[in-house]
N, C-alpha and C. Protein backbone atom coordinates (compact mmCIF):
# COMPACT_ATOMS: atom_id res chain seq x y z
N UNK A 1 0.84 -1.18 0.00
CA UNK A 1 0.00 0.00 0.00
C UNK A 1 0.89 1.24 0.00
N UNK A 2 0.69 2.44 -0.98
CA UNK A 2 1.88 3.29 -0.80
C UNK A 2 1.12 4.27 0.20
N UNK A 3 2.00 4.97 0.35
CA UNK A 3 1.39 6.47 1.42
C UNK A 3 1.42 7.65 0.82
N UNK A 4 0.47 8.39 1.10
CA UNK A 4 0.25 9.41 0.62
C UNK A 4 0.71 10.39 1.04
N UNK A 5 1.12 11.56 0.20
CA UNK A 5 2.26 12.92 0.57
C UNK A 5 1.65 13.02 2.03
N UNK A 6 0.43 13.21 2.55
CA UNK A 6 -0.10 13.41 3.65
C UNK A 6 0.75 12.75 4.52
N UNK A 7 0.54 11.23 4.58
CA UNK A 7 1.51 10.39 5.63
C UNK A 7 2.65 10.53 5.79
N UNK A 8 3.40 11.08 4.42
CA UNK A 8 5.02 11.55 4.90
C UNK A 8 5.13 12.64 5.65
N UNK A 9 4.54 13.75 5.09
CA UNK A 9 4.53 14.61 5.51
C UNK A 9 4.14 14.79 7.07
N UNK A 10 3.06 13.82 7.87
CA UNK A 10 2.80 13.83 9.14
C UNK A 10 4.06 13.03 9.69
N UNK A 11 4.45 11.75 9.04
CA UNK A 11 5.71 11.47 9.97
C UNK A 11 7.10 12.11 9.83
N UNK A 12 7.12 12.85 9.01
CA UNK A 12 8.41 14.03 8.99
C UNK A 12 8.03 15.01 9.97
N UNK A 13 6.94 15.73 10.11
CA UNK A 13 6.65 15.91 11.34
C UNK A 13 6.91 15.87 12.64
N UNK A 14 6.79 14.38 12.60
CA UNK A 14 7.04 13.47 14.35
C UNK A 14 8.47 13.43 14.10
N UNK A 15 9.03 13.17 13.10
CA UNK A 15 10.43 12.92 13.41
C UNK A 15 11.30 14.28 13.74
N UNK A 16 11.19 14.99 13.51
CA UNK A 16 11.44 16.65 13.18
C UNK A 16 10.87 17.18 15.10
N UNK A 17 10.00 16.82 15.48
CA UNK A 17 9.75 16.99 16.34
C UNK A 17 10.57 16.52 17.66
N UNK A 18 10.32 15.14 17.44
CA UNK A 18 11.26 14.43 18.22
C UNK A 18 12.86 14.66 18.22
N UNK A 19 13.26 15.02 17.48
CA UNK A 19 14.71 15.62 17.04
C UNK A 19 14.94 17.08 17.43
N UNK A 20 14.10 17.05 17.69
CA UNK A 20 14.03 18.86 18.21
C UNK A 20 13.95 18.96 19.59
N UNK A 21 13.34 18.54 20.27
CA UNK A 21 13.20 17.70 21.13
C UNK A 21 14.07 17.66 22.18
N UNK A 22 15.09 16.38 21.30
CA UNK A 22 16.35 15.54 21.57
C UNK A 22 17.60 17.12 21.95
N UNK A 23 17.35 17.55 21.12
CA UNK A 23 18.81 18.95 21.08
C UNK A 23 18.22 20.02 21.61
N UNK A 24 16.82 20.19 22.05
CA UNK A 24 16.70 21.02 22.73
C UNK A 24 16.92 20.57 24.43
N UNK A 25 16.65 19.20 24.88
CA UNK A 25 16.90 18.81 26.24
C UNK A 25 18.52 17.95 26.14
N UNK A 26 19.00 18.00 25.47
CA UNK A 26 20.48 17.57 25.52
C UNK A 26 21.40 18.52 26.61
N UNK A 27 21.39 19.73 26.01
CA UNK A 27 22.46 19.99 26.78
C UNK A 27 22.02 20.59 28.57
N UNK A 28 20.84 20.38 28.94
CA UNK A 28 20.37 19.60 30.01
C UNK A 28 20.98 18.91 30.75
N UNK A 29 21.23 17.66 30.15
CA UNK A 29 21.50 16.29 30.33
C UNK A 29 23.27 16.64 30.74
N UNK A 30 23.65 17.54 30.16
CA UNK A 30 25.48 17.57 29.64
C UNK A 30 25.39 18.47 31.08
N UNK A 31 24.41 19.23 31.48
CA UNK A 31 24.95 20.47 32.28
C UNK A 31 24.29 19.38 33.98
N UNK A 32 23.45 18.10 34.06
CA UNK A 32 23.33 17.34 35.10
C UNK A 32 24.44 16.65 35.53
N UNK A 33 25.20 16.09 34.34
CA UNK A 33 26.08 15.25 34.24
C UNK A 33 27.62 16.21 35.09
N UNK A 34 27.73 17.39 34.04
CA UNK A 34 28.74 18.03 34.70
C UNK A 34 28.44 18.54 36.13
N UNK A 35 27.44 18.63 36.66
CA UNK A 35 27.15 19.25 38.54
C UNK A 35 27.27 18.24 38.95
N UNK A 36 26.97 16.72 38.45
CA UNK A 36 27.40 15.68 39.19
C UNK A 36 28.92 15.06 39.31
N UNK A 37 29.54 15.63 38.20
CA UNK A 37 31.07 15.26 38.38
C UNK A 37 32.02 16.30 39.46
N UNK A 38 31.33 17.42 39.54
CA UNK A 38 31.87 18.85 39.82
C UNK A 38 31.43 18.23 41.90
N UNK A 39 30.05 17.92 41.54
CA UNK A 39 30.05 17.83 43.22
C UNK A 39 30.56 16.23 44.09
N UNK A 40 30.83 14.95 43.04
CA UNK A 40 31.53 14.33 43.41
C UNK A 40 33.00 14.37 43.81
N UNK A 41 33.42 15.42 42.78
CA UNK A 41 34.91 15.98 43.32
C UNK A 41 35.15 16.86 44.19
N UNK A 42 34.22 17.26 44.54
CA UNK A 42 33.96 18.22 45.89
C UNK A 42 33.49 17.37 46.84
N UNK A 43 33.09 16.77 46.92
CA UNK A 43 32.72 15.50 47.79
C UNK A 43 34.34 14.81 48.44
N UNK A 44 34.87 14.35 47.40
CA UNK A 44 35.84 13.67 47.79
C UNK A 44 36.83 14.02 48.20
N UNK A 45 36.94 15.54 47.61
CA UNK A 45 38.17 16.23 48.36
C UNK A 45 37.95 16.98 49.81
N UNK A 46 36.76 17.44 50.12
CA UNK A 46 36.18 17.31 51.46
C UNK A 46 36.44 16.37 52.15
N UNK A 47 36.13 14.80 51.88
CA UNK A 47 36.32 13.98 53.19
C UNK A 47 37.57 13.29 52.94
N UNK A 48 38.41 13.69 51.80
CA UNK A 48 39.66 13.41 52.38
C UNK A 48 40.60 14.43 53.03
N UNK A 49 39.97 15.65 53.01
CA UNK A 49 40.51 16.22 53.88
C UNK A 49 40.42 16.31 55.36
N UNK A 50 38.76 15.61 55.47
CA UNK A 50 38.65 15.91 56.55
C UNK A 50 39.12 14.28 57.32
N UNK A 51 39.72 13.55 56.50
CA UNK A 51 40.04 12.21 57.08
C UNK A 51 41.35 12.24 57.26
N UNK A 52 42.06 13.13 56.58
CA UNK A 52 43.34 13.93 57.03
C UNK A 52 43.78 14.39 58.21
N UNK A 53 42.82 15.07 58.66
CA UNK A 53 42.57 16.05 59.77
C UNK A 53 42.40 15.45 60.86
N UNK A 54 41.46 14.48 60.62
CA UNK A 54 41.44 13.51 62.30
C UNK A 54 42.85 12.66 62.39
N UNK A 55 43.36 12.04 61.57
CA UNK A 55 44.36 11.22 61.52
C UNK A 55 45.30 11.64 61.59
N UNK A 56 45.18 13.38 61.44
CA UNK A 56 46.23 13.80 62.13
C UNK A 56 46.16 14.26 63.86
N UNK A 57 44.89 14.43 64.32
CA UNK A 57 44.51 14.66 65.65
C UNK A 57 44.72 13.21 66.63
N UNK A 58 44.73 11.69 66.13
CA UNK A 58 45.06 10.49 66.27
C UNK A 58 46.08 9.99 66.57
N UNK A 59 47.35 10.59 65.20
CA UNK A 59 48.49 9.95 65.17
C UNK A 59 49.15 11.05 64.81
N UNK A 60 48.96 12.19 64.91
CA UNK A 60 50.15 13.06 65.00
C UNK A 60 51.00 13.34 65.86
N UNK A 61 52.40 13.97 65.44
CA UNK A 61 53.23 13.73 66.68
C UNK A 61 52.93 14.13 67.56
N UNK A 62 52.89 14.99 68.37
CA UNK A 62 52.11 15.59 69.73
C UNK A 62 50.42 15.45 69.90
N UNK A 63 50.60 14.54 69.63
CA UNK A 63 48.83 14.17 69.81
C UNK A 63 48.83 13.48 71.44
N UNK A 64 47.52 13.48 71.79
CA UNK A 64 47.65 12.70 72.87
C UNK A 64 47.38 11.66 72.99
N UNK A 65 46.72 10.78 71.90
CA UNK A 65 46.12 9.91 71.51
C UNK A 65 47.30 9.14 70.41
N UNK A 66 48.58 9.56 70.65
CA UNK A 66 49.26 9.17 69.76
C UNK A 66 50.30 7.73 70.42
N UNK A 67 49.89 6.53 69.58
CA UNK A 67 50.33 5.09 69.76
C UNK A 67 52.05 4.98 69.56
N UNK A 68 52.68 6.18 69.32
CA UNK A 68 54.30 5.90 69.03
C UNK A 68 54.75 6.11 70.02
N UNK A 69 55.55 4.99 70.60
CA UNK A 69 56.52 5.49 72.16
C UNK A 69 57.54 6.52 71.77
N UNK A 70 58.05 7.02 70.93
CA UNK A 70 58.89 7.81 70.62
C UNK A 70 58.27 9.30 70.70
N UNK A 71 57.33 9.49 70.30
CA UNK A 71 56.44 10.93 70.37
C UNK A 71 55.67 11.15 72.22
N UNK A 72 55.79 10.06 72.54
CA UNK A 72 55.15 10.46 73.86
C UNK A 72 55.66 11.74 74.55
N UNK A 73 55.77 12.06 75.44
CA UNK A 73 56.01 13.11 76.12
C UNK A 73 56.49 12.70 77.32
């Protein structure tokens, strides 16, 4: 059965639509993606700093909590 200019013309339409669509919510998608890389690396450099920080309040040399007989006091 062939289709009539009508039927192309309605699914050029949908496709045109849908493609429009697609590149209008894309860079969306690019700008979710980058706040999620941006706040995972902010994430991680936060708690390794702050895992820094205790481990140095733990086992630093003048700590009081510090396990080396040599640093004692």
């Amino acid at each position: 059965m062939m289709k009539s200019c009508e039927d192309f013309f309605e699914e050029y339409k949908y496709c045109q639509d849908k493609i429009l669509v697609f590149f209008m919510t894309f860079p969306i998608y690019l700008l979710l993606l980058n706040v999620k890389l941006i706040w995972s690396f902010c994430m991680h450099t936060f708690f390794t700093s702050l895992y820094n920080e205790v481990s140095e309040i733990f086992n630093g040399k003048n700590s009081v909590f510090s396990f080396n007989p040599r640093c004692r006091k």
